[in-house]
Protein backbone atom coordinates (compact mmCIF):
# COMPACT_ATOMS: atom_id res chain seq x y z
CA UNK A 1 -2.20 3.92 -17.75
CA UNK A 2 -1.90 0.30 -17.04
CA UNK A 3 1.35 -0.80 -15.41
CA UNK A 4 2.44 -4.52 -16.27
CA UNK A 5 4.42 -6.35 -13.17
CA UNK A 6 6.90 -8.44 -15.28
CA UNK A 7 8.74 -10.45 -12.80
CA UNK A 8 11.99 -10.54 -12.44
CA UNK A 9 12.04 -8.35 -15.30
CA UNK A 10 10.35 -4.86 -13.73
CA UNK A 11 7.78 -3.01 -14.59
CA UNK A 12 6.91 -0.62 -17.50
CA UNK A 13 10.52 1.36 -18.55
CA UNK A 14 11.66 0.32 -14.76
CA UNK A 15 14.14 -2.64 -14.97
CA UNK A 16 15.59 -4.21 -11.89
CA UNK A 17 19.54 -4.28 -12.16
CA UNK A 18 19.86 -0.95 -14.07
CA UNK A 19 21.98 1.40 -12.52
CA UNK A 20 20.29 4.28 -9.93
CA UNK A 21 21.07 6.39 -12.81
CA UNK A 22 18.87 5.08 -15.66
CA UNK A 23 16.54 4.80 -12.47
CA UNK A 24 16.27 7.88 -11.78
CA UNK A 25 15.83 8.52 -15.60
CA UNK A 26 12.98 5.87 -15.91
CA UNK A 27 10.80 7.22 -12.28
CA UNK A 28 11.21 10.95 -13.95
CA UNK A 29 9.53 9.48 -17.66
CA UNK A 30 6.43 8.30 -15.27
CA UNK A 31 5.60 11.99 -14.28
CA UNK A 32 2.56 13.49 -15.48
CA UNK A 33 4.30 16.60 -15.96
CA UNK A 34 1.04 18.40 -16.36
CA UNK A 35 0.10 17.47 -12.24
CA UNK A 36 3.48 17.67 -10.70
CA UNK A 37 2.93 16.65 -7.20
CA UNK A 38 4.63 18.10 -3.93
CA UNK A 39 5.14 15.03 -2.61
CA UNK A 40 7.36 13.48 -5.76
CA UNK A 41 10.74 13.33 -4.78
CA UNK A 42 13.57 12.78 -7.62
CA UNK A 43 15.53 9.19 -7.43
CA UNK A 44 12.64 7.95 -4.72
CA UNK A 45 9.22 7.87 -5.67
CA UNK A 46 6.67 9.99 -8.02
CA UNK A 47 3.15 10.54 -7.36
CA UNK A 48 0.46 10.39 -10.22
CA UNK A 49 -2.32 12.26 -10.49
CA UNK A 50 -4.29 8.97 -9.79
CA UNK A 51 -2.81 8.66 -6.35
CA UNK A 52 -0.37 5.61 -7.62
CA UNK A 53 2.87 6.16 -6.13
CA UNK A 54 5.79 4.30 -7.61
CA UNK A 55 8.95 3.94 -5.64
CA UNK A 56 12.32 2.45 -5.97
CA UNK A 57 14.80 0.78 -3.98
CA UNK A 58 18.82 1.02 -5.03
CA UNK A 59 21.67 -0.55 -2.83
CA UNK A 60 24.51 -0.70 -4.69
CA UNK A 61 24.36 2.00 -7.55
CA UNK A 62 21.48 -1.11 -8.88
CA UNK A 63 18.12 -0.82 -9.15
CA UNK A 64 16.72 -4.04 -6.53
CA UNK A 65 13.54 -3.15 -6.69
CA UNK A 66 10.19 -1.19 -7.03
CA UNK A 67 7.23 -0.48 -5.08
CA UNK A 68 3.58 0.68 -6.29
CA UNK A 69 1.21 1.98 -3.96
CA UNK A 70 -3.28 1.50 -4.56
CA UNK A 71 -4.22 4.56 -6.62
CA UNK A 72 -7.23 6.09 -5.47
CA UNK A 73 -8.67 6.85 -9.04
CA UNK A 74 -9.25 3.81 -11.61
CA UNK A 75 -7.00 6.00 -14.75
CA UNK A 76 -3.62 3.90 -13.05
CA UNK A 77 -4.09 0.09 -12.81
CA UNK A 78 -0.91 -2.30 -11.48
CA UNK A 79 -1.64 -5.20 -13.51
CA UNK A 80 0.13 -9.05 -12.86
CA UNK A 81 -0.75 -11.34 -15.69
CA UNK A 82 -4.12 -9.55 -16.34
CA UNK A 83 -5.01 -9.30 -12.60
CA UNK A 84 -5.80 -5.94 -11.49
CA UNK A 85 -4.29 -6.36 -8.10
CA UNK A 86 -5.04 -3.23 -6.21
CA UNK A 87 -8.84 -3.30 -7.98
CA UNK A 88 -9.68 -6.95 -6.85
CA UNK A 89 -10.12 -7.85 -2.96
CA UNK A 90 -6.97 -9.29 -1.29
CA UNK A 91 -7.90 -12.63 -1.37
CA UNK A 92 -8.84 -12.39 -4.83
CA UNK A 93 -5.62 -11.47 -6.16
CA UNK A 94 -4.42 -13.99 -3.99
CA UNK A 95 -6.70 -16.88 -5.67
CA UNK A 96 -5.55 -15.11 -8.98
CA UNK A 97 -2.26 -15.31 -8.69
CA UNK A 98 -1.94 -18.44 -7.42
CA UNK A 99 -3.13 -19.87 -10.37
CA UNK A 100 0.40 -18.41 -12.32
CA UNK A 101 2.74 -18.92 -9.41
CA UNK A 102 3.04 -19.61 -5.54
CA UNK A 103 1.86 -16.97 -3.03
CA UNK A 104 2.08 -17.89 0.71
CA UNK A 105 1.09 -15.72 3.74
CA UNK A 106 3.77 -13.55 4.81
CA UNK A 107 5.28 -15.72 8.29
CA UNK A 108 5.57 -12.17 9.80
CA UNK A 109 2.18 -10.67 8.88
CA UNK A 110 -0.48 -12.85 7.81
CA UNK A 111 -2.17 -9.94 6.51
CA UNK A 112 0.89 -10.04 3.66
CA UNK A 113 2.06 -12.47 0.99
CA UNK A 114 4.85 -12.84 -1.41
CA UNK A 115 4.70 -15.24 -4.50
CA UNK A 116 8.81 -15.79 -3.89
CA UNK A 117 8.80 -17.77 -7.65
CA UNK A 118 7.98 -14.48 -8.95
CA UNK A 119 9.35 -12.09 -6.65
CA UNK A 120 6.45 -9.97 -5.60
CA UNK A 121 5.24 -9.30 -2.53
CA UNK A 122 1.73 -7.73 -1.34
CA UNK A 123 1.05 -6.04 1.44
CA UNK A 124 -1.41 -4.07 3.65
CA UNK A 125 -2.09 -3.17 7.19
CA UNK A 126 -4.30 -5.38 8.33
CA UNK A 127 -6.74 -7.92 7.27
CA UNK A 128 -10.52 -7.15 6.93
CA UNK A 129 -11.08 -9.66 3.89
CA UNK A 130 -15.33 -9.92 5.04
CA UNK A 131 -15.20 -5.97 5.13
CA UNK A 132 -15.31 -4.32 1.79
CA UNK A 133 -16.00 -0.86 3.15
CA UNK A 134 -12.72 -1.29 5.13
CA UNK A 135 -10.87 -0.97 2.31
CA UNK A 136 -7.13 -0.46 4.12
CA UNK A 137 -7.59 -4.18 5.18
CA UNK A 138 -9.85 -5.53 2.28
CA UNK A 139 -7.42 -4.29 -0.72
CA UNK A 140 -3.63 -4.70 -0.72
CA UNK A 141 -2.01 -0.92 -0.27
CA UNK A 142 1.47 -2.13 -2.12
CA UNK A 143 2.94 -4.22 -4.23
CA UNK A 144 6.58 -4.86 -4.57
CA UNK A 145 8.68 -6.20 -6.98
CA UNK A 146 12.32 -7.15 -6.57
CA UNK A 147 15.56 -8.64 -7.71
CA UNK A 148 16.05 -12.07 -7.32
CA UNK A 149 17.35 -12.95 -3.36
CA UNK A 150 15.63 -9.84 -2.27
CA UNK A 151 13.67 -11.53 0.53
CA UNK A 152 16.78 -13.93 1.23
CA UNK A 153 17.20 -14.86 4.87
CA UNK A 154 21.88 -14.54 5.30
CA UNK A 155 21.87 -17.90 5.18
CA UNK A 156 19.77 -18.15 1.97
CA UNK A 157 21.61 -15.09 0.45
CA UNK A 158 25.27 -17.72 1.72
CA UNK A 159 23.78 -20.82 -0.14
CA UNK A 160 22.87 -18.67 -3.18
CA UNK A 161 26.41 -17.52 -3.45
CA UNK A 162 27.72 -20.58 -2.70
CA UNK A 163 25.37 -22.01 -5.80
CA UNK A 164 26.28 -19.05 -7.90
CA UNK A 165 30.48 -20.23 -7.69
């Protein structure tokens, strides 16, 4: 199953600002109900068969945003404007991305980046980008996708209040 990021929007029946609610709803419809896994746990993440696990984040009774996590089988692919970002090398995706939007090195872990234009953020452990065969440093592990402000430092959240009046 291929799962579109559609920043700000969400991804696949996953829409950040629904309530926890319709959530909750949405996370259950991406069960494979035929390979329940033991780790799934209702209103927080689901694990598919592929090894993608999807996540989401609520504060508020609102959905702010979801997480997807490398599959280990090729039948799940997190796509971001045709960019198979968990197939592709790190750096890749980076130089793939960048061409739709602006992605930056994390300031806190240059193994991480966020495209803040488009809300996303990828991350992994470490970096091992000349090390294929390392593949917890050479691939991203996660992507995230959030509501707009999510990464907001207080005084960024202030000023977009302050914009927002």
């Amino acid at each position: 199953m291929d799962f579109d990021l559609a920043p700000p929007t969400g991804v696949g029946p996953l829409r950040i600002g629904m309530t926890r609610h319709e959530a909750d709803t949405a996370l259950d419809s991406l069960r494979d109900l035929s390979v329940v896994s033991e780790s799934d746990r209702p209103g927080q993440h689901v694990l598919r068969p592929s090894g993608l696990m999807i996540s989401i984040h609520c504060m508020r009774d609102m959905l702010e945003a979801v997480e997807l996590w490398r599959p280990s089988s090729r039948t799940d692919r997190v796509l971001f404007q045709g960019v198979d970002v968990f197939a592709l090398p790190a750096r890749e995706v980076v130089r793939r991305v960048g061409e739709f939007t602006s992605i930056e090195e994390d300031p806190d872990d240059d193994a991480s980046f966020i495209a803040p234009d488009s809300l996303l953020g990828f991350w992994r452990p470490f970096a091992a980008d000349d090390e294929p065969e390392e593949e917890q440093g050479h691939y991203f592990s996660s992507v995230l996708l959030a509501r707009p402000g999510y990464y907001d430092t207080p005084a960024q959240a202030a000023e977009r209040l302050q914009q927002s009046l």
